[in-house]
Protein backbone atom coordinates (compact mmCIF):
# COMPACT_ATOMS: atom_id res chain seq x y z
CA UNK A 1 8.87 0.73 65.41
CA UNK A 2 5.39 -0.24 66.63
CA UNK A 3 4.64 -3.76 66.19
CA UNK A 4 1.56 -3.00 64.42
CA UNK A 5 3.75 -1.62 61.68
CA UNK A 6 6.36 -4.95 61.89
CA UNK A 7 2.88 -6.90 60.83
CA UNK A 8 1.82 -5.09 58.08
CA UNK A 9 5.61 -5.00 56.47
CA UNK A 10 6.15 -8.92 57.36
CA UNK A 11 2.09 -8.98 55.92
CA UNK A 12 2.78 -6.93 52.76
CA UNK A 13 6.23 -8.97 51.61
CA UNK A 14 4.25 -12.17 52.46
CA UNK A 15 1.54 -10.91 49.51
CA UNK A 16 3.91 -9.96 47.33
CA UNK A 17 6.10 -13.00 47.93
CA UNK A 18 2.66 -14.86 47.02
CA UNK A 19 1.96 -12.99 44.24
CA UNK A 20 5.26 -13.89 42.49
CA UNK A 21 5.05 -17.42 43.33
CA UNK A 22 1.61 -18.07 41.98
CA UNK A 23 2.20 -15.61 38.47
CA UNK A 24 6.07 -18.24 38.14
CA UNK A 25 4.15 -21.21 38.61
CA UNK A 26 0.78 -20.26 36.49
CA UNK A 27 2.62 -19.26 33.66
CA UNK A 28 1.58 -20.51 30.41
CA UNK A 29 4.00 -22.77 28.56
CA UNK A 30 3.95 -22.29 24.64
CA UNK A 31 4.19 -25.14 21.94
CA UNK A 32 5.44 -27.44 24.05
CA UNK A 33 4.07 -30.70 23.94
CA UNK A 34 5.46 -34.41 24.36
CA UNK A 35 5.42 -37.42 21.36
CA UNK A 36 6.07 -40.55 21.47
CA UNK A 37 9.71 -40.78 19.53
CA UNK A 38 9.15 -44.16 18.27
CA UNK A 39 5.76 -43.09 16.78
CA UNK A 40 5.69 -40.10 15.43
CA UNK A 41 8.42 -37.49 13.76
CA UNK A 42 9.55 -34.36 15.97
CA UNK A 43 9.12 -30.89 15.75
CA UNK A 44 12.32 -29.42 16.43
CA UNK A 45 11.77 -25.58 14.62
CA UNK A 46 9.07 -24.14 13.76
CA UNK A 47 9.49 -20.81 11.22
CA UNK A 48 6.99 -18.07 10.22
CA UNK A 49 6.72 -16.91 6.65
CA UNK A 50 5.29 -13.46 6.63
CA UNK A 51 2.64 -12.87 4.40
CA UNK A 52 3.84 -11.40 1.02
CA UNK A 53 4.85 -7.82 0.73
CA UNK A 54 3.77 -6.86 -2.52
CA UNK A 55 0.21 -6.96 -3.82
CA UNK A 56 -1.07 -6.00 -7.35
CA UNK A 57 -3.81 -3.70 -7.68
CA UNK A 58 -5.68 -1.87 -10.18
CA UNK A 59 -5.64 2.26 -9.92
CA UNK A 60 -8.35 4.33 -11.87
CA UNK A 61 -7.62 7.57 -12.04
CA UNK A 62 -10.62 9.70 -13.45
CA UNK A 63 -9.82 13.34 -15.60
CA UNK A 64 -12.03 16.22 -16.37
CA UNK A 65 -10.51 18.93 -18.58
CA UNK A 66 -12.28 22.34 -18.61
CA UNK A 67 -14.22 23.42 -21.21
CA UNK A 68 -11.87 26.98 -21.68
CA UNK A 69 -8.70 24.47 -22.58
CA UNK A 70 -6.77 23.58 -25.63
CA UNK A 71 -6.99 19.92 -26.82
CA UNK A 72 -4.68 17.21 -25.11
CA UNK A 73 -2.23 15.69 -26.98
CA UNK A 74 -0.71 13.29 -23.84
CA UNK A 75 -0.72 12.80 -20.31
CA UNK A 76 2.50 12.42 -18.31
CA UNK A 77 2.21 10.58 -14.95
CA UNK A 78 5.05 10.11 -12.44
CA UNK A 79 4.88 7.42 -10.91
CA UNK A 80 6.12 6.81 -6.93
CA UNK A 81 9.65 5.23 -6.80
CA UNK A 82 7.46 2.90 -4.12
CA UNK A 83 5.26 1.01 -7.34
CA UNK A 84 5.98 -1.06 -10.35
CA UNK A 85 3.72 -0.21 -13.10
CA UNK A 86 3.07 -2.35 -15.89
CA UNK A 87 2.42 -1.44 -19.32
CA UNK A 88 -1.14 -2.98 -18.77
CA UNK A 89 -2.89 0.63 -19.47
CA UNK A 90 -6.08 1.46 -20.60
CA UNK A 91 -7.39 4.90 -21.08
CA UNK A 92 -11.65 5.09 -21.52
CA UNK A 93 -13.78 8.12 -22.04
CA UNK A 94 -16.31 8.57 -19.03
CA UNK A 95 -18.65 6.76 -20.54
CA UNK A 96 -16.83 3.66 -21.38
CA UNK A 97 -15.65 3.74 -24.88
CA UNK A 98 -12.10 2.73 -25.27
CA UNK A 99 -9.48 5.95 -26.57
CA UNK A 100 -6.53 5.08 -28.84
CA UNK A 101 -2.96 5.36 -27.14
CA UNK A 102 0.75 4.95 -27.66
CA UNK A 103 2.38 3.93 -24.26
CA UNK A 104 5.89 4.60 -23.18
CA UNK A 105 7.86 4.68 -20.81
CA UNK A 106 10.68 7.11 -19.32
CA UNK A 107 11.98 6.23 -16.19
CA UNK A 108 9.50 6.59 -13.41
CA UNK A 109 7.53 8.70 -15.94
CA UNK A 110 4.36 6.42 -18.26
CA UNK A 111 3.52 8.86 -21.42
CA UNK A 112 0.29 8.15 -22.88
CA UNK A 113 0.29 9.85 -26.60
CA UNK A 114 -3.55 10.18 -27.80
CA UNK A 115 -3.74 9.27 -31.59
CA UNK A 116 -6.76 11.93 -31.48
CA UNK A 117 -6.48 14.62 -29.08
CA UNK A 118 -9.13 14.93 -26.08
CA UNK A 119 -11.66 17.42 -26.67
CA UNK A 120 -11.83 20.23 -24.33
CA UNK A 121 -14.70 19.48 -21.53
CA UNK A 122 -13.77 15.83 -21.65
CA UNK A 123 -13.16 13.52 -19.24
CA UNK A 124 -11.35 10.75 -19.36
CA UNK A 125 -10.57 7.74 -17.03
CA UNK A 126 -7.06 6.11 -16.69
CA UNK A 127 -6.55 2.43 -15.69
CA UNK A 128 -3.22 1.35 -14.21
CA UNK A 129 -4.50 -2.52 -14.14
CA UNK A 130 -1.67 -4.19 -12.40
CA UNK A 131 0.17 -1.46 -10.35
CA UNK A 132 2.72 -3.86 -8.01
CA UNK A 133 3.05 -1.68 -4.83
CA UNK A 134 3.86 -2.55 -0.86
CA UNK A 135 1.23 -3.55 1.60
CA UNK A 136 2.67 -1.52 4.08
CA UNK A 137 3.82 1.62 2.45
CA UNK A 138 1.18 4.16 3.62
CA UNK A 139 0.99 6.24 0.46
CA UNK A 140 1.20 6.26 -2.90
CA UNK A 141 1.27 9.39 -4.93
CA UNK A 142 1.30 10.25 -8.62
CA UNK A 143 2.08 13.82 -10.31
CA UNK A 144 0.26 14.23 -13.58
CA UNK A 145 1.19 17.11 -16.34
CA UNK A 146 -0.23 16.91 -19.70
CA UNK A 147 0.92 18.81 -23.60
CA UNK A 148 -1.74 20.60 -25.70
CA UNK A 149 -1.83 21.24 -28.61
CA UNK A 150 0.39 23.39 -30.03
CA UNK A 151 2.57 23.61 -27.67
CA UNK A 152 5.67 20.88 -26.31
CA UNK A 153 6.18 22.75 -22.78
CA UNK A 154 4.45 20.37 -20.12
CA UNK A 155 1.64 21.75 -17.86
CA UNK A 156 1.24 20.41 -14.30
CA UNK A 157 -2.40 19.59 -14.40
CA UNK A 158 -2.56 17.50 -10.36
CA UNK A 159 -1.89 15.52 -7.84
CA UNK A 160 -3.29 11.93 -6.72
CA UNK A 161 -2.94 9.97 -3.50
CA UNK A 162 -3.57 6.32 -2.89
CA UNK A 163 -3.51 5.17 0.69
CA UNK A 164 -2.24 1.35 1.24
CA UNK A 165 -2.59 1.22 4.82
């Protein structure tokens, strides 16, 4: 081997050689301080409490039925296996006037009876006001199938998404 090439080796091992030794003695040293024992109390652990995982939240879903439908008679909404709703429901018409329910109920399933069934063309706005669902589930989704009248056989009538992420 040329001794031009013996330099740049015994040059390139000293760099990296310095390289390592500055990075070991430069590194930072985390929570790690000194007290006075006699003075003050010690920190032996520290923990970290993550932040909750659950949040309530408020869901509005909003409804428009066509004008060439029957009447509704109730609204059946599946709920996500991922959410906890409460029975903390309010249904409005569009315009802000409260409509008369029965709430139950069935499983992962919330019935809402109307005591007068909703006009064809309406539309109707449903308020889930505390909905208990993950922070860090990325989506919640809710089936909805409503009963007309005249008739007991459920009708799939959507599909909503709420994104939590």
């Amino acid at each position: 081997m040329s001794s031009k090439r013996i330099n740049m080796k015994k040059i390139l091992i000293k760099a990296v050689a310095l390289t390592l030794a500055s990075t070991v003695l430069m590194a930072p040293s985390y929570a790690s301080f000194e007290t006075d024992e006699s003075r003050f109390s010690n920190v032996d652990e520290d923990v970290y409490f993550s932040p909750a995982r659950w949040r309530l939240v408020k869901q509005t879903f909003v409804l428009h039925f066509p004008e060439n439908s029957n009447a509704v008679t109730q609204i059946i909404i599946a709920t996500p296996p991922t959410v906890a709703v409460s029975n903390d429901i309010e249904v409005l018409e569009h315009k802000g006037r409260k409509i008369s329910i029965n709430v139950s109920v069935n499983g992962k399933n919330i019935i809402l009876d109307f005591l007068k069934p909703v006009a064809p063309g309406s539309r109707i706005d449903i308020n889930l006001n505390q909905v208990k669902q993950p922070i860090l589930d990325s989506t919640s989704v809710y089936r909805f199938s409503a009963k007309v009248v005249g008739s007991d056989t459920e009708i799939p009538i959507g599909v909503a998404e709420f994104r939590t992420d």
